[in-house]
Protein backbone atom coordinates (compact mmCIF):
# COMPACT_ATOMS: atom_id res chain seq x y z
CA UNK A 1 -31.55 -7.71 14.96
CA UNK A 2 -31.54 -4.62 16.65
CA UNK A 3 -27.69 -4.90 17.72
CA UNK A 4 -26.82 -5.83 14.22
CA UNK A 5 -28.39 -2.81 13.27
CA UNK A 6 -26.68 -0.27 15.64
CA UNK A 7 -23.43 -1.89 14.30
CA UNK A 8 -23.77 -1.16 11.02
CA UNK A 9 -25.18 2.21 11.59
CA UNK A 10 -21.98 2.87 13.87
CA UNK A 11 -19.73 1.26 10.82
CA UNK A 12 -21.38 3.60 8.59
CA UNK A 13 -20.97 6.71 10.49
CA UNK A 14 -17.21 6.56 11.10
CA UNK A 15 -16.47 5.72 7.24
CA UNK A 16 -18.26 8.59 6.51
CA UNK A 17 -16.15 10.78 8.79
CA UNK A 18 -13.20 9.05 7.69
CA UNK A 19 -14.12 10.65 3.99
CA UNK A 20 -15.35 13.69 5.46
CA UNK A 21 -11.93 14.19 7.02
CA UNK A 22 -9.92 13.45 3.73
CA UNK A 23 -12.37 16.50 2.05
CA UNK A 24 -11.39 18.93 5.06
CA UNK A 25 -7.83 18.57 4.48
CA UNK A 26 -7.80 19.93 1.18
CA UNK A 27 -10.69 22.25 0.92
CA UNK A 28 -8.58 25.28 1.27
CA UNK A 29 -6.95 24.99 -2.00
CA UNK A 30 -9.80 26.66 -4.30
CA UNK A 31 -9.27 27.70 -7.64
CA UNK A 32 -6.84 30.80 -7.57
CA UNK A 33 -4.95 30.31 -4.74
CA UNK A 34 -2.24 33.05 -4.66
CA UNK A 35 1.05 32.01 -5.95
CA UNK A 36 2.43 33.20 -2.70
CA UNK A 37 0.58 30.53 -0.48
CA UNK A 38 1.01 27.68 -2.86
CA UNK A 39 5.07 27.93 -3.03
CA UNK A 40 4.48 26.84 0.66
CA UNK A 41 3.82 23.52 -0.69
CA UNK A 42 5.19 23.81 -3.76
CA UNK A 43 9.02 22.60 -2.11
CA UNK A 44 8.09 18.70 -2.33
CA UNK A 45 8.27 15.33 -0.96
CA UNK A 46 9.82 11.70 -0.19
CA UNK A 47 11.21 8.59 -2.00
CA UNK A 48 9.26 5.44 -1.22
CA UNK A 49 6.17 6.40 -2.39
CA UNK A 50 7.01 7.95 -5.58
CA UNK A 51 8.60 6.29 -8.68
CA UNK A 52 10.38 4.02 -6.22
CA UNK A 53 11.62 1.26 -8.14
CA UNK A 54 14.11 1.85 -11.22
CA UNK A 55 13.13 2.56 -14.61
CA UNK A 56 13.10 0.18 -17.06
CA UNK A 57 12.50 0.02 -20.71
CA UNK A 58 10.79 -3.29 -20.82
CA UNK A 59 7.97 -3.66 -23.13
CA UNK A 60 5.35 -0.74 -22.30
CA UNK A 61 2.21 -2.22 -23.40
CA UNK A 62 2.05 -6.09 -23.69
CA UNK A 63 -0.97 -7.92 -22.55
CA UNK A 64 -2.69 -4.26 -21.49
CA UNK A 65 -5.51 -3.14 -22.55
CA UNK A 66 -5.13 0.43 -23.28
CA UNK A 67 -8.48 1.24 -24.33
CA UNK A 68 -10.63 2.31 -21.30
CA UNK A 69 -13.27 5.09 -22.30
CA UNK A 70 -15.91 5.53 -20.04
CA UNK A 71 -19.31 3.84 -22.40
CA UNK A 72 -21.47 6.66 -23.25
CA UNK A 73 -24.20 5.36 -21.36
CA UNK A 74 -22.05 6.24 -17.81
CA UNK A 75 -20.96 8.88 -18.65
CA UNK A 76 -24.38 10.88 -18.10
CA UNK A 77 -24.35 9.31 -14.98
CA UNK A 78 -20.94 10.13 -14.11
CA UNK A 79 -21.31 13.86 -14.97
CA UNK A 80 -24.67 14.33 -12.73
CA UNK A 81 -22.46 12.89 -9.76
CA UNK A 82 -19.12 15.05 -10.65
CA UNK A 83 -21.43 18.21 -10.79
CA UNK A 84 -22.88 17.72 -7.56
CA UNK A 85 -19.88 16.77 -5.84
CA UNK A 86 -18.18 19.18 -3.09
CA UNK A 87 -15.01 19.58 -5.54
CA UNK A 88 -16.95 20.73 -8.41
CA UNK A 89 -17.84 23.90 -5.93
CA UNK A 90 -14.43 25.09 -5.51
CA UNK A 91 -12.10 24.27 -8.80
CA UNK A 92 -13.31 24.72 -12.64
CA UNK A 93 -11.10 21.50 -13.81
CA UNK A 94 -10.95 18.10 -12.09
CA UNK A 95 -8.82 15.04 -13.25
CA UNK A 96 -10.96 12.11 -11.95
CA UNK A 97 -9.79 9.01 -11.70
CA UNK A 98 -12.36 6.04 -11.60
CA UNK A 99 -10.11 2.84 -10.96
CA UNK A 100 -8.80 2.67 -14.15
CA UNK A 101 -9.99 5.19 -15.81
CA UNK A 102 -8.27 8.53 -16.31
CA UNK A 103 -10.94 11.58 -17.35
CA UNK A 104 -10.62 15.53 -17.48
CA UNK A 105 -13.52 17.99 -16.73
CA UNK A 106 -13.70 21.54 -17.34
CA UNK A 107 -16.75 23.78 -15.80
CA UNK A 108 -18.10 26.26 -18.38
CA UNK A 109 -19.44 29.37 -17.62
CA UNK A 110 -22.81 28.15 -17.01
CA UNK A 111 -22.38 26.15 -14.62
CA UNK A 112 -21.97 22.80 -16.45
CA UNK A 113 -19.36 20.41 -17.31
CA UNK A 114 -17.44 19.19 -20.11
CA UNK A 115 -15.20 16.04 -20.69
CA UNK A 116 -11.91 16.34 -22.38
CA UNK A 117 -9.93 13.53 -22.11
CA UNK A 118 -10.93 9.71 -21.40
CA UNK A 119 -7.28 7.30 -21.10
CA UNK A 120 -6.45 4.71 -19.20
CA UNK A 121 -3.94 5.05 -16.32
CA UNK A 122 -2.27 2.84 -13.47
CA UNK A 123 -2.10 3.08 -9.57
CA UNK A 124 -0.55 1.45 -6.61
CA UNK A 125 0.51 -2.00 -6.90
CA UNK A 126 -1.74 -2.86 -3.88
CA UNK A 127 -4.73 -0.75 -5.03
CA UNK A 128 -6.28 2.34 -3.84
CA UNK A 129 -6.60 3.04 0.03
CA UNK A 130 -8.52 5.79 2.10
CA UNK A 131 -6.01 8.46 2.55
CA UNK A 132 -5.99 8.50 6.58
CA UNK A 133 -5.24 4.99 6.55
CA UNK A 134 -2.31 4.23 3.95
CA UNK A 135 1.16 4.74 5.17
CA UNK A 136 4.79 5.13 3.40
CA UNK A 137 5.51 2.12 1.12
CA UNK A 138 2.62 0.57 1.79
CA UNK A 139 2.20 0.78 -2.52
CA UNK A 140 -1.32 1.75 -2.14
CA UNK A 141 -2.92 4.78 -4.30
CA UNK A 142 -5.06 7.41 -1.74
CA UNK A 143 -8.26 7.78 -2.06
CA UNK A 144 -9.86 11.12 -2.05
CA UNK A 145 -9.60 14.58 -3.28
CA UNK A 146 -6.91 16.79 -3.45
CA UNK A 147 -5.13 19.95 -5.31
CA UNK A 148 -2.39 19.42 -8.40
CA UNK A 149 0.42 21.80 -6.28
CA UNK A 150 2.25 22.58 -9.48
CA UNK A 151 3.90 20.95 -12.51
CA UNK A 152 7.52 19.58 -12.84
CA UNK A 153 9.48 17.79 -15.26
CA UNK A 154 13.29 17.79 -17.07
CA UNK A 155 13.72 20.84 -19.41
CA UNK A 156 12.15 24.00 -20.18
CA UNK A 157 7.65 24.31 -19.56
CA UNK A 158 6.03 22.31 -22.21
CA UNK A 159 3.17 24.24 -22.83
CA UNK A 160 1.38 24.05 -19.24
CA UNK A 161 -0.57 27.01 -17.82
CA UNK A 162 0.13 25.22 -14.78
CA UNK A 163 2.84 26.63 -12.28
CA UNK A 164 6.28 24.82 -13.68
CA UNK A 165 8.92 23.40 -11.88
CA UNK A 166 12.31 22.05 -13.83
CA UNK A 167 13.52 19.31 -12.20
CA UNK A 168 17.92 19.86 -11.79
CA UNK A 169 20.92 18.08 -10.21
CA UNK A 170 20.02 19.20 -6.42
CA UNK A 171 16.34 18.45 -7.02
CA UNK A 172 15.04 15.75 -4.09
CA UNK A 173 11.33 15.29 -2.51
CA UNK A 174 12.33 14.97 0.84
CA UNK A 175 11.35 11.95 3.00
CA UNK A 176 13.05 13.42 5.63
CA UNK A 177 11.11 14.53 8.80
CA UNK A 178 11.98 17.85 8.94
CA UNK A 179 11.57 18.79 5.22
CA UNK A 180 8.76 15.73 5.39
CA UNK A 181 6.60 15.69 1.54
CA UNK A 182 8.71 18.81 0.17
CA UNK A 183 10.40 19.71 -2.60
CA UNK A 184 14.27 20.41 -1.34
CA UNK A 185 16.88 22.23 -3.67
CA UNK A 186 20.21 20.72 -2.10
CA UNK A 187 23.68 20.08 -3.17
CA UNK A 188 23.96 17.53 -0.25
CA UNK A 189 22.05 14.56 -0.90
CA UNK A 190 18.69 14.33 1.01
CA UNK A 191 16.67 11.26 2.09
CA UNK A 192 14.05 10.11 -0.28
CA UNK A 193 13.80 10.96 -3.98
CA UNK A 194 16.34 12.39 -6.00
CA UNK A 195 14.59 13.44 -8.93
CA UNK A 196 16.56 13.67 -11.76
CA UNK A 197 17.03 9.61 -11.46
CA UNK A 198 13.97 9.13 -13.01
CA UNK A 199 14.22 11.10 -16.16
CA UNK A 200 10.99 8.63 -17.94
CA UNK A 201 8.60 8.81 -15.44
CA UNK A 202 9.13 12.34 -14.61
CA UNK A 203 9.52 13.41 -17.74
CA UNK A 204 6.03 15.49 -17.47
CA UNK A 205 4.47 15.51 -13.94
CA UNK A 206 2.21 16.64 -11.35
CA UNK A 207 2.52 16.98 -8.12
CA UNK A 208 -0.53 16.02 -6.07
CA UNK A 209 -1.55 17.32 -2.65
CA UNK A 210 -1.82 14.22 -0.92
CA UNK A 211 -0.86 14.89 2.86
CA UNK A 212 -0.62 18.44 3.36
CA UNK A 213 -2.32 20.61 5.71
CA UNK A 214 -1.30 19.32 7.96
CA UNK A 215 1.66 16.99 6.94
CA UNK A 216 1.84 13.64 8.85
CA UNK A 217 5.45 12.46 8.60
CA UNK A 218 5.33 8.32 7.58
CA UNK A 219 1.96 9.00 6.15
CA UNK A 220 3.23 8.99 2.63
CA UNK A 221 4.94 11.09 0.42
CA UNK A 222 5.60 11.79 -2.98
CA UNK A 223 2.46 11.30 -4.72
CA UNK A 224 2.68 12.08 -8.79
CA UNK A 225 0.88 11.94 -11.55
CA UNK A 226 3.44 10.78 -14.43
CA UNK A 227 4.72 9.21 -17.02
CA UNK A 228 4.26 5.49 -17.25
CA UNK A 229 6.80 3.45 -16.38
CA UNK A 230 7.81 1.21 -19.37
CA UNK A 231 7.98 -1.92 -17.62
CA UNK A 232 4.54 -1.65 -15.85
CA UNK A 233 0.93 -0.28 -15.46
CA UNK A 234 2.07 -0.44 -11.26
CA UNK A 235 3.10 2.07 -9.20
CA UNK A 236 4.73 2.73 -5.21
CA UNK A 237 1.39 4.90 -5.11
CA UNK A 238 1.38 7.20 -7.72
CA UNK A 239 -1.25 7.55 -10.72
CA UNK A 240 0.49 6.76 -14.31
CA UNK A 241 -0.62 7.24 -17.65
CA UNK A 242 0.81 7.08 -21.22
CA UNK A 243 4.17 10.10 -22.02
CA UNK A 244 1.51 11.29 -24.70
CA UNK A 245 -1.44 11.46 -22.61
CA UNK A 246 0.52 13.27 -19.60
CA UNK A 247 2.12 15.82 -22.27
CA UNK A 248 -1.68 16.30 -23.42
CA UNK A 249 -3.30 16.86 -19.93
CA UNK A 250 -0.31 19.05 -19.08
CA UNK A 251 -1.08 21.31 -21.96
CA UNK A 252 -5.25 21.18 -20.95
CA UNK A 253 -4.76 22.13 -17.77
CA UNK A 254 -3.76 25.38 -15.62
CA UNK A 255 -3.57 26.20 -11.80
CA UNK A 256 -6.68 25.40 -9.39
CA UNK A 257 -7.22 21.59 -10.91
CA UNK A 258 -7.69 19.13 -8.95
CA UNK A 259 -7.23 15.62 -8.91
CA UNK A 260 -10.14 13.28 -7.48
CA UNK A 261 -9.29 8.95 -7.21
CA UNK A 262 -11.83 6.61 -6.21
CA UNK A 263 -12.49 3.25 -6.61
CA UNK A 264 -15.62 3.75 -8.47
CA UNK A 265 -18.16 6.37 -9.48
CA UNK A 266 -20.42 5.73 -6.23
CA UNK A 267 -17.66 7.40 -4.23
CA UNK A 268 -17.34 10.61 -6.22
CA UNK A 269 -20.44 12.17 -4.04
CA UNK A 270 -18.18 12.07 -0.70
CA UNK A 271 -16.30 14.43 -2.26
């Protein structure tokens, strides 16, 4: 008995610094980071993990339940959790994703927090994975907590006090190891995604801070937030939601959000 218990003591220890870790890599980006440091990140990223498979306009809804607000009765419970957590301490907005379920918080000035948005959303086609352990194309969604670099999209800003980036011809997020999980301006083609192939899903989009700080090269790349793709609620790894609802979050939110994804509300204290 005594064995079994040092096992799952040990088990529980290194999950724990497994989430601890994912925290550390992103706590630097508090709310206000210069402009200066973030266009250090702010280049972009790689193919497979993105948008990754060709758009379609296949039916966008069928058999989907679109409906997926949080039942008043959680959402108390959700809010004493996202106020505690270590996010809440360093950004005034957070996007949280809870499986399935796409909300937006914004801190007021005393100290507490308000929910203004409750959608649905898609992930990875193989379901969400702790950061340090998904790889490239693996079509998993990482789990954790991490900074919205900047938004991006085809045409002119459409109404985000968020840091915009139009997406043009030469626009690729590189999946190349050099330029590894960065935005490249190029009028030579560069490995992973060229951007301006997926004019629906990247329509409106954010760019998400998954492996940064330090970048590991085959980790994964190209993480999003964006625009559903019509034929499915799936992804290569990014987080989806309606055109309507991304145009709407893009307008509610400015620099310093951040984006949290867990499986369920139990894991929103590890970070």
């Amino acid at each position: 008995m005594k064995r079994f218990d040092l096992k799952f003591i040990t088990a529980a220890l290194t999950l724990t610094a497994i989430i601890c870790t994912a925290f550390s890599s992103f706590a630097e980006f508090g709310p206000g980071m210069p402009e200066s440091e973030l266009a250090a990140y702010t280049s972009s990223a790689n193919a497979s993990d993105g948008a990754a498979i060709n758009e379609t306009t296949g039916s966008s809804t069928a058999g989907t339940i679109i409906n997926s607000e949080i039942p008043a009765e959680d959402t108390s419970a959700l809010y004493e959790k996202l106020k505690s957590s270590q996010t809440a301490q360093i950004t005034d907005q957070i996007i949280l994703v809870v499986d399935h379920n796409l909300t937006l918080w914004n801190k007021q000035s005393d100290g507490s927090w308000i929910k203004d948005m409750d959608v649905y959303c898609g992930y990875g086609r193989k379901g969400l994975k702790l950061f340090s352990e998904r790889h490239e194309g693996d079509e998993t969604t990482p789990i954790g907590s991490f900074p919205i670099l900047h938004a991006f999209g085809f045409g002119s800003n459409p109404g985000t006090a968020m840091t915009w980036r139009e997406i043009t011809e030469n626009s690729y997020w590189s999946g190349e190891k050099d330029t590894y999980n960065t935005w490249v301006e190029s009028a030579t083609p560069v490995g992973g995604e060229h951007l301006i192939k997926y004019e629906i899903c990247y329509k409106y989009a954010m760019a998400i801070g998954f492996n940064i700080n330090p970048t590991v090269y085959k980790r994964g790349s190209a993480i999003f937030l964006h625009c559903k793709n019509p034929a499915e609620w799936g992804s290569a790894g990014c987080v989806s939601v309606l055109e309507e609802d991304m145009l709407t979050l893009l307008q509610k939110c400015h620099d310093g959000c951040y984006i949290m994804i867990v499986p369920d509300a139990d894991y929103i204290s590890y970070f």
